[in-house]
Each structure stands twice: as C-alpha cells, then as structure tokens.
Protein backbone atom coordinates (compact mmCIF):
# COMPACT_ATOMS: atom_id res chain seq x y z
CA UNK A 1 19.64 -47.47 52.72
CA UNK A 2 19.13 -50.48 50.33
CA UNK A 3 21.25 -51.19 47.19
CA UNK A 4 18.82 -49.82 45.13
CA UNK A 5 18.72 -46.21 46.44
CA UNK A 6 22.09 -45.94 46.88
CA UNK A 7 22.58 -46.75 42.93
CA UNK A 8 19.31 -44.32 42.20
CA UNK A 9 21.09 -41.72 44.17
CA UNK A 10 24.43 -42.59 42.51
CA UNK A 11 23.02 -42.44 39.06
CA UNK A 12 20.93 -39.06 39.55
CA UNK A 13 24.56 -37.32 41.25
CA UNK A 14 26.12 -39.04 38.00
CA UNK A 15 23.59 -37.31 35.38
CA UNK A 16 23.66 -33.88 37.40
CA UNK A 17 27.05 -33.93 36.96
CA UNK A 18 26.73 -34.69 33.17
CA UNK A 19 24.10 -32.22 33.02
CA UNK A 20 25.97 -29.73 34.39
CA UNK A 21 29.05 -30.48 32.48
CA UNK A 22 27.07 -29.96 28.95
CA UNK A 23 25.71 -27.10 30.30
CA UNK A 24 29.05 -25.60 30.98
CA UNK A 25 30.47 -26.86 27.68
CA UNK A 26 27.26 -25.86 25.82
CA UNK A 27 28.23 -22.18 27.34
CA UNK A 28 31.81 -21.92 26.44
CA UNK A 29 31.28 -22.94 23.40
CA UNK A 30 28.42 -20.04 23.24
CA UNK A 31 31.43 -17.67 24.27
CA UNK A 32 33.29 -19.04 21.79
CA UNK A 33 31.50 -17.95 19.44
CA UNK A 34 30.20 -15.00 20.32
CA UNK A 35 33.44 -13.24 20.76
CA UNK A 36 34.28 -14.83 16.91
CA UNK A 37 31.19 -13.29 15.78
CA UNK A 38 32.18 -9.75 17.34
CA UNK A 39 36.09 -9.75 17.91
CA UNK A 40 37.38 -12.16 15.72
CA UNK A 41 38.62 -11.62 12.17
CA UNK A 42 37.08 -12.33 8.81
CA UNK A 43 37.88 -16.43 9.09
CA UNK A 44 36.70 -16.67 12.53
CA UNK A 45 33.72 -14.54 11.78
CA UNK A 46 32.71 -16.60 9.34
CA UNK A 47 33.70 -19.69 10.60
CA UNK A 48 31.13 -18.72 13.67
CA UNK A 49 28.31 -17.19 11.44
CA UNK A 50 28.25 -20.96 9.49
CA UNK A 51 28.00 -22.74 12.87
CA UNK A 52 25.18 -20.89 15.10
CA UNK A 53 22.35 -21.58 12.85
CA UNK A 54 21.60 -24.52 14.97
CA UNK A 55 22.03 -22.36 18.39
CA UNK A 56 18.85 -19.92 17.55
CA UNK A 57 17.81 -17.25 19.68
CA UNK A 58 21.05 -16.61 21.27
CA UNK A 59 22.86 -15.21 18.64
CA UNK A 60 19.92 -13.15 16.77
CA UNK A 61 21.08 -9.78 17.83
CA UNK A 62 25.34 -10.96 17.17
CA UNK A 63 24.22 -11.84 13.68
CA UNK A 64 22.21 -8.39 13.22
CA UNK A 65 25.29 -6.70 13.54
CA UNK A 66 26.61 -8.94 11.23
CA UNK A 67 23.90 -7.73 8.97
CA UNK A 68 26.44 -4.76 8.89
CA UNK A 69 29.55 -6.07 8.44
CA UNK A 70 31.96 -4.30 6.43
CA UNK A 71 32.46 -7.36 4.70
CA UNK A 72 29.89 -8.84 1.96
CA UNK A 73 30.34 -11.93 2.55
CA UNK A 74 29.82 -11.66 6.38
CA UNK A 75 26.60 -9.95 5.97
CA UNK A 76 25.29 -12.39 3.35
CA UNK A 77 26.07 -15.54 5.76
CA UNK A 78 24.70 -13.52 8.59
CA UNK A 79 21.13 -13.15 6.10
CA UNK A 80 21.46 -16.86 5.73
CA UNK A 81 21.73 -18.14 9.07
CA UNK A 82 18.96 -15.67 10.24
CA UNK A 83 17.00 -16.96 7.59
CA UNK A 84 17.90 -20.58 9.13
CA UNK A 85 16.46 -19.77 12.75
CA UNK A 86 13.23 -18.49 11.44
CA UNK A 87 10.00 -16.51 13.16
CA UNK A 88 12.14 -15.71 16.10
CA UNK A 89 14.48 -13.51 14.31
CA UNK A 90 11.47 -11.29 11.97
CA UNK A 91 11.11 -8.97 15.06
CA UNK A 92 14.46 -7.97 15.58
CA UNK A 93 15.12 -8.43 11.11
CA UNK A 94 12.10 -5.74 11.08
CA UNK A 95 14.09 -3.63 13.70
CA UNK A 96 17.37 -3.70 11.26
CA UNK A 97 15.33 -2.14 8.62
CA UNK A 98 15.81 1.61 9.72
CA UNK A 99 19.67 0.59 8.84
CA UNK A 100 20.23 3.36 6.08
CA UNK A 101 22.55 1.48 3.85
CA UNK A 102 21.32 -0.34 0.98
CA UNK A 103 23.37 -3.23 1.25
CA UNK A 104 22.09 -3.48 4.70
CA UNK A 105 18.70 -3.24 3.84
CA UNK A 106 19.46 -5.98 0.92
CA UNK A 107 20.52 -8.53 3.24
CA UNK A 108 17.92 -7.72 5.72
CA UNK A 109 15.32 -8.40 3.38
CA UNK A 110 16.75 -11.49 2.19
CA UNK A 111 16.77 -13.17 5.65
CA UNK A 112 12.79 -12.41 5.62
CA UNK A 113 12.47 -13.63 2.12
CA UNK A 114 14.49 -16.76 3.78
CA UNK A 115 12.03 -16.63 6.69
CA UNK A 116 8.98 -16.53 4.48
CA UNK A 117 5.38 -16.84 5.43
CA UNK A 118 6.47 -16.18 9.33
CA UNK A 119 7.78 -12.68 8.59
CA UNK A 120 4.48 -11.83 5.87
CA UNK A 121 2.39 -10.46 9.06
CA UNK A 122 4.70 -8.59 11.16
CA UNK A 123 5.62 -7.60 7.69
CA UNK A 124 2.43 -6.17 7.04
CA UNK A 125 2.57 -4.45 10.44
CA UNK A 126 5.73 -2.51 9.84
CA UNK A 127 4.45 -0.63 7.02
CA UNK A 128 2.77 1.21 9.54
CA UNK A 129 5.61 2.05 11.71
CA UNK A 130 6.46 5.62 12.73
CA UNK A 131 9.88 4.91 11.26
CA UNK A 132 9.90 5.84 7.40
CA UNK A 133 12.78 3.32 6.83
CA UNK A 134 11.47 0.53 8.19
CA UNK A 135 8.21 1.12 6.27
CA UNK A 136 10.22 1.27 3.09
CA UNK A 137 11.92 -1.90 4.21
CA UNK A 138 8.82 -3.39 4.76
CA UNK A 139 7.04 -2.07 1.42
CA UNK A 140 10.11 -3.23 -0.29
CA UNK A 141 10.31 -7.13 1.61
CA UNK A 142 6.60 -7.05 1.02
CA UNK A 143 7.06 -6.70 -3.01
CA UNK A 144 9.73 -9.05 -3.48
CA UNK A 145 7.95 -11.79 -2.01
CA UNK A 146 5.22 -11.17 -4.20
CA UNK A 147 1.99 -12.14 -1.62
CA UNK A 148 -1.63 -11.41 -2.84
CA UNK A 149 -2.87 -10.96 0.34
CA UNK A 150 -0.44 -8.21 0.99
CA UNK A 151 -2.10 -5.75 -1.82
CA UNK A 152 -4.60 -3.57 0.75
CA UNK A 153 -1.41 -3.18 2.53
CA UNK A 154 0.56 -2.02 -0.32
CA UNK A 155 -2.04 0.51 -1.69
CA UNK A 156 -2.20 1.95 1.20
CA UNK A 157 1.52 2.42 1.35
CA UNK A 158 1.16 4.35 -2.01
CA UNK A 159 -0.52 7.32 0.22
CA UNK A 160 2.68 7.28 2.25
CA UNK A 161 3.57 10.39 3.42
CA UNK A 162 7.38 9.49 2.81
CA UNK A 163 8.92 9.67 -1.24
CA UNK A 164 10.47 6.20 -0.79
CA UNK A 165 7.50 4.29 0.78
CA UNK A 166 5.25 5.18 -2.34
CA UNK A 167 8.21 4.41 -5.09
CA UNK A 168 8.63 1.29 -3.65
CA UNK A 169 4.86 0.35 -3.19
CA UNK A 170 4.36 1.57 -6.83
CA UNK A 171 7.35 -1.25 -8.10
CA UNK A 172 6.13 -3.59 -5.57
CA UNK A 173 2.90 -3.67 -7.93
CA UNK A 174 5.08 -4.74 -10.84
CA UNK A 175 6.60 -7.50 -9.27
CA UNK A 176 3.11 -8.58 -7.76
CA UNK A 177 1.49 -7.88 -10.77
CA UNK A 178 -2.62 -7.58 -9.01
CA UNK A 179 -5.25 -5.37 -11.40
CA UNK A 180 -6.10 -3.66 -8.10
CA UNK A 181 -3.38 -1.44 -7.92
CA UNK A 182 -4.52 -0.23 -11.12
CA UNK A 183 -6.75 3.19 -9.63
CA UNK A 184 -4.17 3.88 -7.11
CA UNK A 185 -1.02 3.78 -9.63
CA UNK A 186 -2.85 5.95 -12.00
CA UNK A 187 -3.43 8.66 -8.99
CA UNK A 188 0.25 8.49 -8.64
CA UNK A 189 0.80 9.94 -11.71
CA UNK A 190 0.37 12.80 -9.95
CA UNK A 191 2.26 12.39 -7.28
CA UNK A 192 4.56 15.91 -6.58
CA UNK A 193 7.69 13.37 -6.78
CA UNK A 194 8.99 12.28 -9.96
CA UNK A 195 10.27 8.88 -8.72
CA UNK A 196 7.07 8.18 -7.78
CA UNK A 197 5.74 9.03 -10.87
CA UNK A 198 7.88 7.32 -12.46
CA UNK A 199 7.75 4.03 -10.64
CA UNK A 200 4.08 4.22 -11.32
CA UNK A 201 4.01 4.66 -15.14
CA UNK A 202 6.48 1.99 -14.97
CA UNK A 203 4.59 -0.54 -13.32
CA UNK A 204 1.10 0.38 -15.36
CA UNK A 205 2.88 -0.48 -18.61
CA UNK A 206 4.11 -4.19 -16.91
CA UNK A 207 0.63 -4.96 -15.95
CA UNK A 208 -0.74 -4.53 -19.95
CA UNK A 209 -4.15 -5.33 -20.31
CA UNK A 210 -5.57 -4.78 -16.66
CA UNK A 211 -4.27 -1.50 -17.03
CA UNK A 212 -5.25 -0.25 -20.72
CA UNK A 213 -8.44 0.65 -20.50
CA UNK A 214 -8.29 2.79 -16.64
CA UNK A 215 -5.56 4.57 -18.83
CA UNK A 216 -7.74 5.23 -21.73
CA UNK A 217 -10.15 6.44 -19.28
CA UNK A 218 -7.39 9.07 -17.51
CA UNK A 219 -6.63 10.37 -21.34
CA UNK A 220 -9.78 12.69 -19.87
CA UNK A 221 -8.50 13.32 -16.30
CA UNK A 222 -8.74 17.02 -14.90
CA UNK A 223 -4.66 17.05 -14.27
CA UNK A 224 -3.14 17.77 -17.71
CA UNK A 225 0.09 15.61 -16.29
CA UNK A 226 -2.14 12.48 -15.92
CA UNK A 227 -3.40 12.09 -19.11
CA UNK A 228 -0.02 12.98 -20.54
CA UNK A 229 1.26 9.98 -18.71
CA UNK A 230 -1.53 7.88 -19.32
CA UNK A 231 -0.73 9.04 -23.06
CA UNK A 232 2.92 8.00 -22.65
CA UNK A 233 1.74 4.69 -20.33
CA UNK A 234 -0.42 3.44 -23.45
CA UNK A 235 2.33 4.19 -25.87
CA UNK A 236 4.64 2.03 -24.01
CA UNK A 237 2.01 -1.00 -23.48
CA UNK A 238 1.77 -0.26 -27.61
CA UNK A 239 0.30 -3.47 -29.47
CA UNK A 240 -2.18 -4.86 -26.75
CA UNK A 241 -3.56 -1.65 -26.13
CA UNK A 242 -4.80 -1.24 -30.18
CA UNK A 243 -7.83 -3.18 -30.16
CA UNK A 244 -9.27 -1.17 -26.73
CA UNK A 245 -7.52 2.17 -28.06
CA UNK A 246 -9.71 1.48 -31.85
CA UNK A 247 -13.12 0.48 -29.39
CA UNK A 248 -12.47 4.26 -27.70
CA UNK A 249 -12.72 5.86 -31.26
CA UNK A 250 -16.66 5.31 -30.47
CA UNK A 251 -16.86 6.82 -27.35
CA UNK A 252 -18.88 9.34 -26.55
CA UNK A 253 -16.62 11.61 -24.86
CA UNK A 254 -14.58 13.86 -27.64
CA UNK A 255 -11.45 14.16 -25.05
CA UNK A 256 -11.28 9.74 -24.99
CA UNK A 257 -11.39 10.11 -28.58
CA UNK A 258 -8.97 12.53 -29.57
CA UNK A 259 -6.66 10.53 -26.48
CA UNK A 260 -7.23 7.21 -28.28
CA UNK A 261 -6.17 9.06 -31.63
CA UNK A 262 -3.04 10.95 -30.42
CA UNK A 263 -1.99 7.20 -28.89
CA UNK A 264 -2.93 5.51 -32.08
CA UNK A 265 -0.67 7.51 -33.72
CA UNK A 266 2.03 7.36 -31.56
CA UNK A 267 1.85 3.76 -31.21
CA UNK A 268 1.84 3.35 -35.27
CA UNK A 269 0.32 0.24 -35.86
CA UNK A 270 -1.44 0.57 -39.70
CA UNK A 271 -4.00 -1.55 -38.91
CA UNK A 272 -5.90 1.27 -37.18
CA UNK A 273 -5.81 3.65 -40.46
CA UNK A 274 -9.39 2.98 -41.44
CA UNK A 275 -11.10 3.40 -38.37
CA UNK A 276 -8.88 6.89 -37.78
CA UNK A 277 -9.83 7.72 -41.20
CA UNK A 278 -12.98 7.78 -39.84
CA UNK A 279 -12.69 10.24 -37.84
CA UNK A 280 -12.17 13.05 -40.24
CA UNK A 281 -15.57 13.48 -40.21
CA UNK A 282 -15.87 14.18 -36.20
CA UNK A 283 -18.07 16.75 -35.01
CA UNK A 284 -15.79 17.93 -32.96
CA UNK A 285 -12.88 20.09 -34.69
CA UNK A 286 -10.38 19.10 -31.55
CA UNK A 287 -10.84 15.35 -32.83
CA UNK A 288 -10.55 16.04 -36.41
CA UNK A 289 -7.12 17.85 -35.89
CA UNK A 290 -5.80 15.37 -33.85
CA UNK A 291 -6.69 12.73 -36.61
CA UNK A 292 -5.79 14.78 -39.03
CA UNK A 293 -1.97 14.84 -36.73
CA UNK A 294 -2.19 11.06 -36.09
CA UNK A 295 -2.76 10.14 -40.17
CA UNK A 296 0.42 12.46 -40.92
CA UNK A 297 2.39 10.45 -37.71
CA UNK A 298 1.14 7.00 -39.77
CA UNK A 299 3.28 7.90 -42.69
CA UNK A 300 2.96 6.77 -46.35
CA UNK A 301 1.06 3.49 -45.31
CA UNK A 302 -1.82 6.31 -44.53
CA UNK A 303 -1.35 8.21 -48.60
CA UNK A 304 -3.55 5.53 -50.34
CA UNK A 305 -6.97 5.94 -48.29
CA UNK A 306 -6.30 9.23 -47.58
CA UNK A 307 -6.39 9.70 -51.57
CA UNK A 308 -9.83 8.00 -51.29
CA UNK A 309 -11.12 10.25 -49.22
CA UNK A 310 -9.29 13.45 -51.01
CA UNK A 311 -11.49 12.06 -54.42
CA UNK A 312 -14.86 11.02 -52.94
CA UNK A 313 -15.33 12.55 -49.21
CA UNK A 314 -17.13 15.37 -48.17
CA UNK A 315 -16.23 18.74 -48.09
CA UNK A 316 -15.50 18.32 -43.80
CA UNK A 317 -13.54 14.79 -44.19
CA UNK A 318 -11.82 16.36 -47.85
CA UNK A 319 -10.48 19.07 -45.58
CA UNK A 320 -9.02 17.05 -42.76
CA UNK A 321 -7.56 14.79 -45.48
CA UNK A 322 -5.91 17.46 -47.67
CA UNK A 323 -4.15 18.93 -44.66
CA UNK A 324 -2.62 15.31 -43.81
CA UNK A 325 -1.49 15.28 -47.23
CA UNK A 326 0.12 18.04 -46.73
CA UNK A 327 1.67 17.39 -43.32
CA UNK A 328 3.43 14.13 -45.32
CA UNK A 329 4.88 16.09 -48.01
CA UNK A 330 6.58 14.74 -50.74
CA UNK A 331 5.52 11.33 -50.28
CA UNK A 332 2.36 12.49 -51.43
CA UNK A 333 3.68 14.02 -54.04
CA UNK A 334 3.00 11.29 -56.48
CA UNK A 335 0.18 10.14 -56.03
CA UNK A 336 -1.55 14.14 -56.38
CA UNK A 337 0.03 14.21 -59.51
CA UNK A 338 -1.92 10.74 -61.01
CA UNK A 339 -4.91 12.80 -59.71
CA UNK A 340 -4.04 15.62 -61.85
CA UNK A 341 -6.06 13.94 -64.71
CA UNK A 342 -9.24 13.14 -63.29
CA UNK A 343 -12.61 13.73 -64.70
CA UNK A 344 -13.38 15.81 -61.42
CA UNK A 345 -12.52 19.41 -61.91
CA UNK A 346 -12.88 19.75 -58.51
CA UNK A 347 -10.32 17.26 -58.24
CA UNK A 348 -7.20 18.20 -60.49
CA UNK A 349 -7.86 21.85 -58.86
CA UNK A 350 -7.36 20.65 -55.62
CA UNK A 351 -4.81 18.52 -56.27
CA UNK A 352 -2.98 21.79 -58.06
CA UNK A 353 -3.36 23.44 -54.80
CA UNK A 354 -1.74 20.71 -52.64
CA UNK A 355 1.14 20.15 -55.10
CA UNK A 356 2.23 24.16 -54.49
CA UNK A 357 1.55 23.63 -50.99
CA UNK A 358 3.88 20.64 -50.74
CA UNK A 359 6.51 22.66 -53.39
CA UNK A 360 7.84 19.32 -54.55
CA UNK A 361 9.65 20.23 -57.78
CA UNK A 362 8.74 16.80 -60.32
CA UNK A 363 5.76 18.13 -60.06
CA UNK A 364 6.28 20.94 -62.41
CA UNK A 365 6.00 19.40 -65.71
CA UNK A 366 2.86 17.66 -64.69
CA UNK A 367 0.99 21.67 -63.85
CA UNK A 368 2.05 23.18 -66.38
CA UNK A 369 0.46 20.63 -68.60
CA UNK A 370 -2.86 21.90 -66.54
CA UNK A 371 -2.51 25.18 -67.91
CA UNK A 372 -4.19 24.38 -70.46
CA UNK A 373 -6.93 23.02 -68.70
CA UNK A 374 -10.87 23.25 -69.75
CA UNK A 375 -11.80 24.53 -66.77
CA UNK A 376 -10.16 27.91 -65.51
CA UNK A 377 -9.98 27.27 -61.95
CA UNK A 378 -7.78 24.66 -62.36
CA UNK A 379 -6.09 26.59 -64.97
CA UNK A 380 -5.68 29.18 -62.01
CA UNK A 381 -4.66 26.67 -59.11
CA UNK A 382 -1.96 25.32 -61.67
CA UNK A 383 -0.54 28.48 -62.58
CA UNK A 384 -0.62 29.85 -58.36
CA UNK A 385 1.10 26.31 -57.67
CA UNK A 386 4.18 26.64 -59.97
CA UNK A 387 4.46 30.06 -58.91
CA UNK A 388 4.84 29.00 -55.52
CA UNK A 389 7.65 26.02 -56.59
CA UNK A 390 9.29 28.83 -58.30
CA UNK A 391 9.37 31.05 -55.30
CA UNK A 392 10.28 27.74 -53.26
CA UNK A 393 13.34 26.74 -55.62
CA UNK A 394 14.78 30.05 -55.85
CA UNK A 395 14.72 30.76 -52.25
C-alpha cells in the first residue's frame, strides 16, 4: 500500500472517530438536557429550556410539557424557545391547544404568534378540528395575529356550534377590525348565548363607521332582541353614527325612522333637534311618539324650537310638541308663561292648559292675570289650570 493510502485511510479512521465522538457527545449532552427539562428543578429547568432552542426538533414535545409547567416562568421560556425553532413545532403547538387551562392556552398561542406566518395555515385548518378547544385556540391565535386573509375563516367560526368558538371569532373581529364581519356579527346578536352576544355588540361598536349603517338597517329586523342591540350598538358608536342616523330620518320605512329617532335621542347630540323636530309631522303616529319621546330625552336645548312649533305649527306637529313640553316639565315652565300674552287666543289658551298640566307653582300669578282675559276660553283654561296647581300643592 503506498504512503498515500495509508495516510487517506489514517485520516478517514481519524474523522470516524471524531465523528463518532461528537455524535456521542452531541447525545449526552441531549440527555442532559432532557432529563433537566423533565426531572430537574426550577434552575435546571430553565437553565435547559434557554439552551435547546438551537437543538430543534428533538425537544418539541419536552418543551410542550413545559407549556404546562407549574411554574410561569417555565412555561413562558418554553413559548419562547418553541417560538425560536419555528414551522416544525405549529403541529404539535396546535395539538397543545385542547390544554384546558388558560395560562396554557396563553403561552401556546404566543409560541404561534412567535412562529408567525408558518403557523397562519395549519392555523386556519384547526378551526375545523373535531376538538372544540383547539378550534377556540385556533379562533383565538387567529385574532391576535390580526391576518386579513384569515376573515372567511373566522366568519365561519361565528356559526360554531361550540359557545367559545363564536365569542372568540366575534372579538377576533375587533382586533382585526375587516367591514366583512359586519352581517355575520349583527346575526350574532341573536345568538342563544349571551357572551356571544355580547362579544358581538362589542366588536360592532369598535368597528364605527363600517358598521353604522347595517345597524341602522337591523333597527327593522324581525327579532325584537336585534334591533334592541343594534339600538344599544349605535348608542355606543354615539357621535359618528349622527350624520347616517339624521340621513335615516328620510327613509322610507317608518320602523328605520322611529329607530334612528329613539337612537338620536339616546345619543343626545343637539345638533339633530331640527331635523327631529321635523318629524312631528310624520304620518305615522308610531314615529311621531317616538319623536315626541326623543325631543323630551334632548332636554331644555329642545324648549326653544319646540316653542316655535307650539306658536306657528299645525294642529298634528302642535300636538306632538305640546306633549314634549309637557314630558320636560318645569323647564318649560317659563317660557309658556311669556306665551301667556300673545295676540293668538289660541295661543295663551293653550299655553293655560300646559301650565296646569306641568303644575309648576310661579306660574300662578301669571293665570290668574288671564282671568280676565277677552276671550273666555282662555278665561276657562286659566281658571281649570290653577285649579289643578291648587289640587297639586295641597296634595
């Protein structure tokens, strides 16, 4: 054999050898830390859950369980470390899902969020699986990462037959934020669970403006509880809703109308006054009591053109306006009694009657001074009114 394959052979037995001896070294240390990761105590276990990040595959299913860990700290190194080795841990990080415990589940979806874009289809995949926990899991991963392209799979998750899938699709829409979700939410706001109903009203009133006029639209829907949420949903969104809640005044369906008024009121904003106003003169009675309600909700800012309306309306809109006076009560008070001395008969009569209606005592002097009145229906009116103040103070 020549000098050259002796040294060849030499040098091939040499790296064997070296081979073999990382091999074997590359193992024990393995063992090592392994049995740190599952027998040692808290240092060792998280000495070893800093160190294997670098290992991979190995020591998925060692960190899993240390996903579980009775010790915070050990499961939120054991979410970091998974999160360091990647796509090759989502399958069995998907797996850990059915874990019950929410600080489980926490961790477990922070290694995905960790993983990222790897983790977003299989992802996707687990919110159908047969177990309901890892589909919440997966709902809930799905959310906080906050992926458009995710959305089909998220509204379908909102027809879940399991409570917790839907709640957490429904405030996986409010982090995500995507107008699409809009239809689906608002049909969970008639979902049999109140979480879910809840979650959903929630989320509607965080997307504003994409959502405002769908819930105008539900003020009308066939389930009573719908468009009492939608009600409560547009109350919440309040000030960007006014301008699309004032457009719906127009529409030609009463029940959008008297909605839009009932939210208007709620809501409070002054600047929608005239345009409710308005509405005194609806054909339909439902809309004039409701404006007639929402004029009383807007408080004294609403007194000075409902006055206008109480001198110069018609006899329909002079109606709907003298009950809101009414409704506010002594704030009107004054403001009757500078009417007391118009040139209208019609007027100072009416005015009589609201006064004894309202039973506001300063306004005694100021009828009694109408008993002497040219005209004997207001003469009348006066007289029935402080008879009514009487009965009123002496009760």
């Amino acid at each position: 054999m020549s000098f050259a394959n002796k040294f060849l052979n030499l040098f091939k037995s040499g790296k064997e050898e070296a081979d073999a001896a990382r091999v074997q070294a590359q193992k024990e240390r393995y063992d090592t830390l392994l049995r740190a990761l599952t027998e040692g105590d808290l240092d060792a276990r998280w000495a070893a859950v800093r160190s294997v990040g670098d290992l991979g595959e190995p020591f998925i299913e060692p960190l899993i369980q240390g996903l579980r860990d009775e010790y915070w700290i050990i499961r939120r190194g054991s979410a970091d470390t998974l999160g360091k080795i990647g796509a090759p841990a989502v399958h069995s990080l998907i797996g850990a899902l059915e874990d019950p415990g929410d600080d489980v589940r926490q961790e477990t979806i922070r290694a995905l969020q960790l993983i990222g874009e790897p983790s977003i289809g299989p992802l996707v995949q687990a919110t159908k699986h047969s177990h309901p926990m890892i589909r919440r899991g997966a709902v809930q991963a799905l959310g906080l990462m906050g992926e458009i392209q995710t959305v089909p799979a998220l509204i379908e998750a909102l027809k879940d037959a399991d409570t917790g899938v839907r709640h957490e699709a429904a405030v996986a829409f409010g982090r995500i934020g995507d107008a699409r979700a809009v239809a689906p939410l608002i049909e969970c706001l008639n979902d049999p669970q109140e979480k879910v109903r809840m979650s959903a009203m929630a989320t509607l009133c965080s997307l504003g403006a994409p959502a405002i006029e769908p819930l105008i639209r539900a003020l009308i829907d066939r389930n009573d509880d719908v468009c009492r949420r939608a009600s409560l949903a547009l109350v919440t969104i309040g000030e960007p809703a006014i301008d699309s809640l004032i457009a719906a005044l127009g529409d030609q369906t009463p029940g959008i109308r008297k909605g839009a008024i009932d939210v208007l009121g709620q809501i409070g904003n002054t600047r929608a006054i005239p345009k409710i106003i308005e509405c005194l003169g609806d054909p339909e009675r439902s809309v004039r009591i409701e404006t007639v309600r929402a004029l009383a909700a807007l408080g004294v800012p609403a007194i000075a053109p409902l006055m206008q309306v109480f001198r110069e309306g018609d006899s329909r809109t002079r109606a709907g306006a003298m009950e809101a006076l009414w409704m506010l009560g002594q704030p009107a008070t004054t403001p009757l009694i500078m009417v007391l001395k118009d040139d209208q008969s019609d007027v100072r009569k009416r005015a009589a009657l609201l006064l004894g209606e309202i039973g506001d005592q300063k306004a005694v002097d100021h009828l009694t001074g109408l008993l002497s009145d040219d005209n004997v229906m207001v003469r009348k009116e006066a007289f029935e009114a402080l008879e009514m103040i009487k009965k009123r103070t002496s009760a």
